[in-house]
C-alpha atoms as a PDB file:
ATOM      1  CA  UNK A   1       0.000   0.000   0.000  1.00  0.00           C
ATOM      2  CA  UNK A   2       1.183   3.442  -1.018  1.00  0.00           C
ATOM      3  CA  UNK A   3      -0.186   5.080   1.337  1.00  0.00           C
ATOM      4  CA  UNK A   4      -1.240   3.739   4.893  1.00  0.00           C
ATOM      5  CA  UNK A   5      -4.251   5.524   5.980  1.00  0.00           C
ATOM      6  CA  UNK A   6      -4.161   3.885   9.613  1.00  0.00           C
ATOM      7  CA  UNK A   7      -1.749   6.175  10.151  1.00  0.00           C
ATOM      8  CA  UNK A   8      -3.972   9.486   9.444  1.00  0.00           C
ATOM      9  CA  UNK A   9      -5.602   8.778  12.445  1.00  0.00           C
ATOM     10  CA  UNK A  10      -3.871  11.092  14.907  1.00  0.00           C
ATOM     11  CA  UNK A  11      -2.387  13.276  12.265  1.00  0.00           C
ATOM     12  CA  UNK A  12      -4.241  16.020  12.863  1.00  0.00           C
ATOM     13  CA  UNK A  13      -4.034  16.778  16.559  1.00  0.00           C
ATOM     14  CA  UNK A  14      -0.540  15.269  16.037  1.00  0.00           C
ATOM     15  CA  UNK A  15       0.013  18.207  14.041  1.00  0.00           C
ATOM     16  CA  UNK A  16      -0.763  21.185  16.714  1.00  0.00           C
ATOM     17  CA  UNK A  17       0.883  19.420  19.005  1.00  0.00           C
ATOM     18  CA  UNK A  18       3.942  20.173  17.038  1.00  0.00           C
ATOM     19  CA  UNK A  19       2.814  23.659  15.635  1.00  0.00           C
ATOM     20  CA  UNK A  20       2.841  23.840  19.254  1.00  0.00           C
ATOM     21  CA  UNK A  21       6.433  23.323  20.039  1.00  0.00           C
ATOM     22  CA  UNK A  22       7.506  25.238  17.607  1.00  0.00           C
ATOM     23  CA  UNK A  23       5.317  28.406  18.865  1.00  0.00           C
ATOM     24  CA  UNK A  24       7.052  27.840  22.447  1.00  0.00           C
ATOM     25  CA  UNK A  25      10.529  27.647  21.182  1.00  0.00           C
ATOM     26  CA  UNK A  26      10.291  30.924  18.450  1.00  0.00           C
ATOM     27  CA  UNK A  27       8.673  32.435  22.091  1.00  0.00           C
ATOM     28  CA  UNK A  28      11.907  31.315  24.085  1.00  0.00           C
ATOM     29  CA  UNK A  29      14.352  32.257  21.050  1.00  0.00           C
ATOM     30  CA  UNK A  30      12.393  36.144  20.955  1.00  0.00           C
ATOM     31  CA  UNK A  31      13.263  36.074  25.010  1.00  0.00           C
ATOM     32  CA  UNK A  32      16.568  34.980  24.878  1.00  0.00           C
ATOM     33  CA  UNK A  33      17.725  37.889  22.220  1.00  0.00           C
ATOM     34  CA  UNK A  34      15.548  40.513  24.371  1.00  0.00           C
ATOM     35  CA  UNK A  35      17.646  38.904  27.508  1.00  0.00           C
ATOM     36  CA  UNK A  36      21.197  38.693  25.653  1.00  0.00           C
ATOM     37  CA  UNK A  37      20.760  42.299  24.485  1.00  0.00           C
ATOM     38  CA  UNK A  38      20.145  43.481  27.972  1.00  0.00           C
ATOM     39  CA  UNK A  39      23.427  42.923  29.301  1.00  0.00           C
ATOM     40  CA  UNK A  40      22.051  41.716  32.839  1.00  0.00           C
ATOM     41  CA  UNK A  41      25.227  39.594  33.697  1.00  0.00           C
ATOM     42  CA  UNK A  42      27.880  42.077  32.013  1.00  0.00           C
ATOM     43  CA  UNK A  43      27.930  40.251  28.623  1.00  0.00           C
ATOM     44  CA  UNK A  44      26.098  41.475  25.690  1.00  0.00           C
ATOM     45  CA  UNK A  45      25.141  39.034  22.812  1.00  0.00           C
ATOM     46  CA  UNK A  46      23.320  39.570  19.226  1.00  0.00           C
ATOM     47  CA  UNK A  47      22.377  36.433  17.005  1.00  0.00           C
ATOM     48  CA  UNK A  48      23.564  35.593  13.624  1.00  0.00           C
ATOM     49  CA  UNK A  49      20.938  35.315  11.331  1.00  0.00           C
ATOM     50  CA  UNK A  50      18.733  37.702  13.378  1.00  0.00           C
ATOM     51  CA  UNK A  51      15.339  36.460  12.033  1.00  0.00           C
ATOM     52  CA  UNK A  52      16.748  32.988  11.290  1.00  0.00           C
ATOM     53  CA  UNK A  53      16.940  29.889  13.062  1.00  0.00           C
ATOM     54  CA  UNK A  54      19.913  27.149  12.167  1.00  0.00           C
ATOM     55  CA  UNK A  55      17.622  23.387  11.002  1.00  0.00           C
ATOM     56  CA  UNK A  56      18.588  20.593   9.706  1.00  0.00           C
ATOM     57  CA  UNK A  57      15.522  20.596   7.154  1.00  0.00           C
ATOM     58  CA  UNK A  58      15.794  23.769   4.820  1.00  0.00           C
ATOM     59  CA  UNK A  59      14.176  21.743   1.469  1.00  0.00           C
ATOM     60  CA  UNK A  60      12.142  19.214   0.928  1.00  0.00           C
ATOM     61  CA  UNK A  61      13.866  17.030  -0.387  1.00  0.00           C
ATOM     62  CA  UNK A  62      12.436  13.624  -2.310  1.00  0.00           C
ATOM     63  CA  UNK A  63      15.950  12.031  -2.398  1.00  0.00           C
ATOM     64  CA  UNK A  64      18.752  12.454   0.512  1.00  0.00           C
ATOM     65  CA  UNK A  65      21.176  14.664  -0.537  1.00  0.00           C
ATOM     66  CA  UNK A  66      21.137  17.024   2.477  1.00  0.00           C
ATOM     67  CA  UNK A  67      24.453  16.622   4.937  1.00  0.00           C
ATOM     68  CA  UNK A  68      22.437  14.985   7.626  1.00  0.00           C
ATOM     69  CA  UNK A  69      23.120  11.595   7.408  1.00  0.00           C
ATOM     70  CA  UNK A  70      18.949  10.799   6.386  1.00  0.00           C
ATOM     71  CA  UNK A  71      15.650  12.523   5.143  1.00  0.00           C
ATOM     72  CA  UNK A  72      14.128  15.227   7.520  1.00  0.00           C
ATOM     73  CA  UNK A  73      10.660  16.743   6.856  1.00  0.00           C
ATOM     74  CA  UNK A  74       9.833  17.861  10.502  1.00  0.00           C
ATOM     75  CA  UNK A  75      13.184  19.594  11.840  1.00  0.00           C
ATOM     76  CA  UNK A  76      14.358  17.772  15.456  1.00  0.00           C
ATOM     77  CA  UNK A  77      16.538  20.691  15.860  1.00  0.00           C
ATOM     78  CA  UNK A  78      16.376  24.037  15.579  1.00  0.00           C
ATOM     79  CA  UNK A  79      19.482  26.131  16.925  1.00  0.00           C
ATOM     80  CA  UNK A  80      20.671  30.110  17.627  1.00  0.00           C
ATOM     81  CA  UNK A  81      24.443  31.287  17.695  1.00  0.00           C
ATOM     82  CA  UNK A  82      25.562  34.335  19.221  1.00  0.00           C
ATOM     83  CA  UNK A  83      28.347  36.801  19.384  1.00  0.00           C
ATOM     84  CA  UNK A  84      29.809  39.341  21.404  1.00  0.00           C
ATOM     85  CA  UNK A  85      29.012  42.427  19.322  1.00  0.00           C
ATOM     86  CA  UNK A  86      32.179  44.447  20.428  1.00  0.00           C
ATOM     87  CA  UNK A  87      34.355  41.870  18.897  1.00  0.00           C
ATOM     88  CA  UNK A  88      32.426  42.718  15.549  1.00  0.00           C
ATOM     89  CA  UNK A  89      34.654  45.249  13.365  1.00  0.00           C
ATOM     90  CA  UNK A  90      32.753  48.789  12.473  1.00  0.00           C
ATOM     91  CA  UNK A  91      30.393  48.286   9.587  1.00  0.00           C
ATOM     92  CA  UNK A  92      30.753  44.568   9.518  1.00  0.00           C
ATOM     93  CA  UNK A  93      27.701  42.604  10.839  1.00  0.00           C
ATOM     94  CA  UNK A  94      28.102  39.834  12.865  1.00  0.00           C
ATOM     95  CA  UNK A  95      27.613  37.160  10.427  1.00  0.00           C
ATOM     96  CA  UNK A  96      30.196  38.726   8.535  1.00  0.00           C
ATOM     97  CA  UNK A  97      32.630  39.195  11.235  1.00  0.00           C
ATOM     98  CA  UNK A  98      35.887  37.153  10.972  1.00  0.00           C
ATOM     99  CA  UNK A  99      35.925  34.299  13.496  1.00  0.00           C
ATOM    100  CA  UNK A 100      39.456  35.441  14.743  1.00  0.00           C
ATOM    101  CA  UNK A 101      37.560  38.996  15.813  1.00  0.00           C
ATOM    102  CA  UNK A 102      34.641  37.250  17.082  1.00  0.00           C
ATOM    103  CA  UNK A 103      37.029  34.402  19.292  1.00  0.00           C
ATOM    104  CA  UNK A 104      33.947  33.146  21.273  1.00  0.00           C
ATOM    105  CA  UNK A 105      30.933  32.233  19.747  1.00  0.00           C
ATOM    106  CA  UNK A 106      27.450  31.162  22.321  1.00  0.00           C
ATOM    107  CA  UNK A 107      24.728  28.828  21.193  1.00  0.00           C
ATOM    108  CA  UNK A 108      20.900  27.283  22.256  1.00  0.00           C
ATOM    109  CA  UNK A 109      19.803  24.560  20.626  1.00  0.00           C
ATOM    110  CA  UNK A 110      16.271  22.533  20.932  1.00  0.00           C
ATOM    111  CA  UNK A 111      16.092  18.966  20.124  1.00  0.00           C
ATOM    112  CA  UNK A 112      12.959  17.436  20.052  1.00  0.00           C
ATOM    113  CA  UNK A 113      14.590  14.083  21.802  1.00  0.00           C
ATOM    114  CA  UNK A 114      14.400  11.673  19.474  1.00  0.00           C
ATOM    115  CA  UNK A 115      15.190   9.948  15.937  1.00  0.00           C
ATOM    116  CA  UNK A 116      18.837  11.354  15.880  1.00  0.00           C
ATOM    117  CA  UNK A 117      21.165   9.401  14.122  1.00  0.00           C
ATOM    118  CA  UNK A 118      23.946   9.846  16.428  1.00  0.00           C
ATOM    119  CA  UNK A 119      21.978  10.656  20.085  1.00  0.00           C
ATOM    120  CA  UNK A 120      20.212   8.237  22.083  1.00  0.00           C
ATOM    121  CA  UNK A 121      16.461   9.030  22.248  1.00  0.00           C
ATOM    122  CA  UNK A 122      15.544  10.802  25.977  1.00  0.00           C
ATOM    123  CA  UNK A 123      12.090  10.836  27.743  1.00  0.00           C
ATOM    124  CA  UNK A 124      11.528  14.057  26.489  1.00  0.00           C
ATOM    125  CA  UNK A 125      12.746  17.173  24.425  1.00  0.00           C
ATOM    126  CA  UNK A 126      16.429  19.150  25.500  1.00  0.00           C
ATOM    127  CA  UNK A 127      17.653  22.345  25.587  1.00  0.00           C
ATOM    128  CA  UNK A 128      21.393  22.904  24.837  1.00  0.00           C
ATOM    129  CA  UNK A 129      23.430  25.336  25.448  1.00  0.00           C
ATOM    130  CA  UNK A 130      27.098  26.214  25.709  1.00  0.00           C
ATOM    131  CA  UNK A 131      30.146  28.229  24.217  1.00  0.00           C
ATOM    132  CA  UNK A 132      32.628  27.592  22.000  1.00  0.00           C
ATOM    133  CA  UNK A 133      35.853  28.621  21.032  1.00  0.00           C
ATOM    134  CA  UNK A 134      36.205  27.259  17.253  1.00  0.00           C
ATOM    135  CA  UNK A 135      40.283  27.687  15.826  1.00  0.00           C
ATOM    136  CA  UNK A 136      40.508  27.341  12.179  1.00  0.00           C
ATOM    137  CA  UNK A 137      43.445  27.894  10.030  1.00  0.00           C
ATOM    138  CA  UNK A 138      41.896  30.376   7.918  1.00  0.00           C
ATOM    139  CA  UNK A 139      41.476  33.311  10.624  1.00  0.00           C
ATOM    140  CA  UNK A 140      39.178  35.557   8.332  1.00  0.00           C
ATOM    141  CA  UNK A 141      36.579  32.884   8.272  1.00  0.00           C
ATOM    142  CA  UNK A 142      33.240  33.960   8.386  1.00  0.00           C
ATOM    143  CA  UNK A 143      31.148  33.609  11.787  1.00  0.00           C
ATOM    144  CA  UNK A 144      28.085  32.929   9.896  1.00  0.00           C
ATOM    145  CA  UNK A 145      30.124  29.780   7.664  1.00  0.00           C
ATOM    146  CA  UNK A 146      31.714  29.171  11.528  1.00  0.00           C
ATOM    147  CA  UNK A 147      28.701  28.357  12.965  1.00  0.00           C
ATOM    148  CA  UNK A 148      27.134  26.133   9.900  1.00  0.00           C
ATOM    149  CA  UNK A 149      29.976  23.919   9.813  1.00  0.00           C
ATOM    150  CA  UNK A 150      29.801  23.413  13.664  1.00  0.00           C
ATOM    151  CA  UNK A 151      25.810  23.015  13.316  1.00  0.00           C
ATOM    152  CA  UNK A 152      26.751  20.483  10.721  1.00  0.00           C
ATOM    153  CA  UNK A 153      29.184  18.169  12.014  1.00  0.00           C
ATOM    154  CA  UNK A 154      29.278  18.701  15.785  1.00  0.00           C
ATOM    155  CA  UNK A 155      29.518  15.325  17.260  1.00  0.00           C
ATOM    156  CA  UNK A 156      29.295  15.331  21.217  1.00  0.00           C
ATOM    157  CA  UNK A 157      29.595  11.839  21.543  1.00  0.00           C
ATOM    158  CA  UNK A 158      32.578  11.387  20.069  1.00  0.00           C
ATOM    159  CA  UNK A 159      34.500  14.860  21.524  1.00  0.00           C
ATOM    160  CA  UNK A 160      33.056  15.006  24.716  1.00  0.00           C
ATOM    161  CA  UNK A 161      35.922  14.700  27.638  1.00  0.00           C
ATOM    162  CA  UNK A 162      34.776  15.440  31.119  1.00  0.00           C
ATOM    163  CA  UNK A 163      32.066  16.711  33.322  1.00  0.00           C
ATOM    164  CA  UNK A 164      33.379  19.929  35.225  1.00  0.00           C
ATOM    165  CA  UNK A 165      30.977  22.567  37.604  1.00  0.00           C
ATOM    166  CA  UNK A 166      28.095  21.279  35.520  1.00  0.00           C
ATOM    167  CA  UNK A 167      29.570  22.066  31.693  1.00  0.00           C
ATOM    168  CA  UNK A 168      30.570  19.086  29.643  1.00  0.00           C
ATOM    169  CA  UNK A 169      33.556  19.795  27.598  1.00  0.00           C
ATOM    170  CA  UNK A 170      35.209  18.660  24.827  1.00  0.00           C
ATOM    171  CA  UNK A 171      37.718  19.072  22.010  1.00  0.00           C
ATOM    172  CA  UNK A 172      36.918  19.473  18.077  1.00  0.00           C
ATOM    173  CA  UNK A 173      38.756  16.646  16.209  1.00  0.00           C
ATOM    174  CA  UNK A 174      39.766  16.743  12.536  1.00  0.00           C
ATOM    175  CA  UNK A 175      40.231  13.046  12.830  1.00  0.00           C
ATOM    176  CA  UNK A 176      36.673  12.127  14.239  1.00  0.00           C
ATOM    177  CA  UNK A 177      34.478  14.984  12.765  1.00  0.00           C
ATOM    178  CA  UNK A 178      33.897  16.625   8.719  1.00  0.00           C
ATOM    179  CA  UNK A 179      34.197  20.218  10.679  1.00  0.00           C
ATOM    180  CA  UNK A 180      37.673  21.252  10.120  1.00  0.00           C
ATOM    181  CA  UNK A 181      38.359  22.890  13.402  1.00  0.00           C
ATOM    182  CA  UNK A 182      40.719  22.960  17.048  1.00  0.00           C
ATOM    183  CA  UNK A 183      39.754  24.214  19.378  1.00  0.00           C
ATOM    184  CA  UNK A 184      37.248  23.795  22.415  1.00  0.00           C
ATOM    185  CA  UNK A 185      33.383  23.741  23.606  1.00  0.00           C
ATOM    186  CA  UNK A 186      31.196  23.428  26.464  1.00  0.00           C
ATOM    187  CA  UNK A 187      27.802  22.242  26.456  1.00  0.00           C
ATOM    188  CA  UNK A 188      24.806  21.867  28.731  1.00  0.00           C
ATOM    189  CA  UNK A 189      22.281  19.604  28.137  1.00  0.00           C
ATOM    190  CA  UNK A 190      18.386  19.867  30.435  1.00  0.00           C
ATOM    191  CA  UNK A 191      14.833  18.612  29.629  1.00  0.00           C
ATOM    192  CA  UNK A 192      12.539  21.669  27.685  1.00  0.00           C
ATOM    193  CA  UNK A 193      10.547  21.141  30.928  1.00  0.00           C
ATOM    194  CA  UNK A 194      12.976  22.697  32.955  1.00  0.00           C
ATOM    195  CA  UNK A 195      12.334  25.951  30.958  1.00  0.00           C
ATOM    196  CA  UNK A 196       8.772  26.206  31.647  1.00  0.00           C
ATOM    197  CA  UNK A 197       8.765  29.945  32.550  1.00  0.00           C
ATOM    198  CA  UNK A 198      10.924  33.249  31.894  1.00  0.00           C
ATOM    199  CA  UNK A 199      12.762  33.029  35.347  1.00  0.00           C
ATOM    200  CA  UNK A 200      13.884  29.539  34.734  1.00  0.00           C
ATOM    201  CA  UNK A 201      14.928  30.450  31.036  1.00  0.00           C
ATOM    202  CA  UNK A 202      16.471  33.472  32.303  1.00  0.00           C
ATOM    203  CA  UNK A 203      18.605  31.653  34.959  1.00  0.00           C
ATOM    204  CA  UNK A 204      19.467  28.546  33.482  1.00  0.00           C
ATOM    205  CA  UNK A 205      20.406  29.614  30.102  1.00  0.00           C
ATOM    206  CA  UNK A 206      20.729  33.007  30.142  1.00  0.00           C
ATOM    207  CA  UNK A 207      22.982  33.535  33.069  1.00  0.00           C
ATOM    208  CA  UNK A 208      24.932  30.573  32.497  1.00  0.00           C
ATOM    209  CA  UNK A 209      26.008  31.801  29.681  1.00  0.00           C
ATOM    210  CA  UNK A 210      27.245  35.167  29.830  1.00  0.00           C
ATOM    211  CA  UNK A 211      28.817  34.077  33.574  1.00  0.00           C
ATOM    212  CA  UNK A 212      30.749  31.520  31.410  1.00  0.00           C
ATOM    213  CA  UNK A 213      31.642  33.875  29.011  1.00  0.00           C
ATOM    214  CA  UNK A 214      32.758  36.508  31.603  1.00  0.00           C
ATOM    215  CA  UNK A 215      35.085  33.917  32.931  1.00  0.00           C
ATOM    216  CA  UNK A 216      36.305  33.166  29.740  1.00  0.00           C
ATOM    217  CA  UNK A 217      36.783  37.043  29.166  1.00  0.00           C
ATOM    218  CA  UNK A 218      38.401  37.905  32.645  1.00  0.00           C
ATOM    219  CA  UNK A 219      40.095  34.621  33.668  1.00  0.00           C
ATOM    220  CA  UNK A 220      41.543  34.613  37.531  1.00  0.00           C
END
């Protein structure tokens, strides 16, 4: 059979429930620039791609050709990067700033929690969040083609090195991932349902981050 209608039978409500989602996360992304821009913790952060979110599914496509490894119709992820906009040079926006200028770069990421090819399924959808410090050879890289590769090819499982104060950290390796990249990241991972108001998104992601990234920019 072509086409199984048994499985039409929950389509529809199956269908707000992820219209849903996706309402609640463009709500938390809107927050989380309002929050970055406000410099609350000393750090100030803009997105790149202001009215864009990073996904795996941005065709679709009727044959896999995409760099994900299979064929995605419904996004599982949808991500934001950030920057520290006085590392971007006058008149050069941040997607366009050189990676060398930009040195850190900050990211959120929701995963819907489950049919990745390379992370286990959990109970429920994540929230991840972190900082990285990408080093590439070619220091006028672009932030913008920075932060695609990394959304491309970032493989925790296989970089990940320890568990310290809460962050898990890790290493990018040549040798293990397509991203062609030294340097460092740290990474939170928590269950959506931890972020079930603005205070909790506000001190678990927000503030985590731009703590981090003021000890990163004024180490003791």
């Amino acid at each position: 059979m072509l086409i199984k209608t048994d499985e039409f039978n929950n389509l529809v409500d199956s269908y707000w429930q992820v219209v849903g989602y996706q309402k609640q996360l463009k709500g938390m992304y809107q927050f989380l620039d309002a929050q970055f821009k406000a410099q609350e913790y000393g750090v100030k952060l803009e997105p790149i791609r202001y009215n864009k979110l990073f996904t795996h599914s941005k065709d679709y496509t009727i044959y896999d050709s995409q760099v994900y490894p299979f064929d995605v119709w419904i996004p599982q992820w949808y991500g934001r990067f950030y920057v520290d906009p006085i590392k971007i040079p006058a008149e050069t926006t941040s997607e366009d700033c050189p990676i060398e200028q930009a040195k850190y770069l900050g990211f959120v990421w929701n995963w819907i929690g489950l049919n990745d090819a390379y992370v286990p399924d959990t109970k429920e959808p994540e929230c991840w969040f972190g900082i990285a410090k990408p080093e590439t050879e070619k220091k006028s890289e672009r932030v913008e083609d920075v932060a695609q590769n990394i959304w491309n090819h970032f493989r925790v499982e296989l970089t990940d090195e320890e568990t310290k104060d809460g962050w898990l950290k890790g290493h990018y390796d040549r040798q293990k991932e397509e991203c062609d990249y030294n340097g460092w990241w740290l990474l939170k991972r928590i269950p959506i349902s931890q972020l079930v108001n603005s205070y909790h998104v506000q001190q678990l992601v927000v503030r985590a981050i731009c703590e981090k990234y003021g000890e990163l920019g004024n180490p003791q």
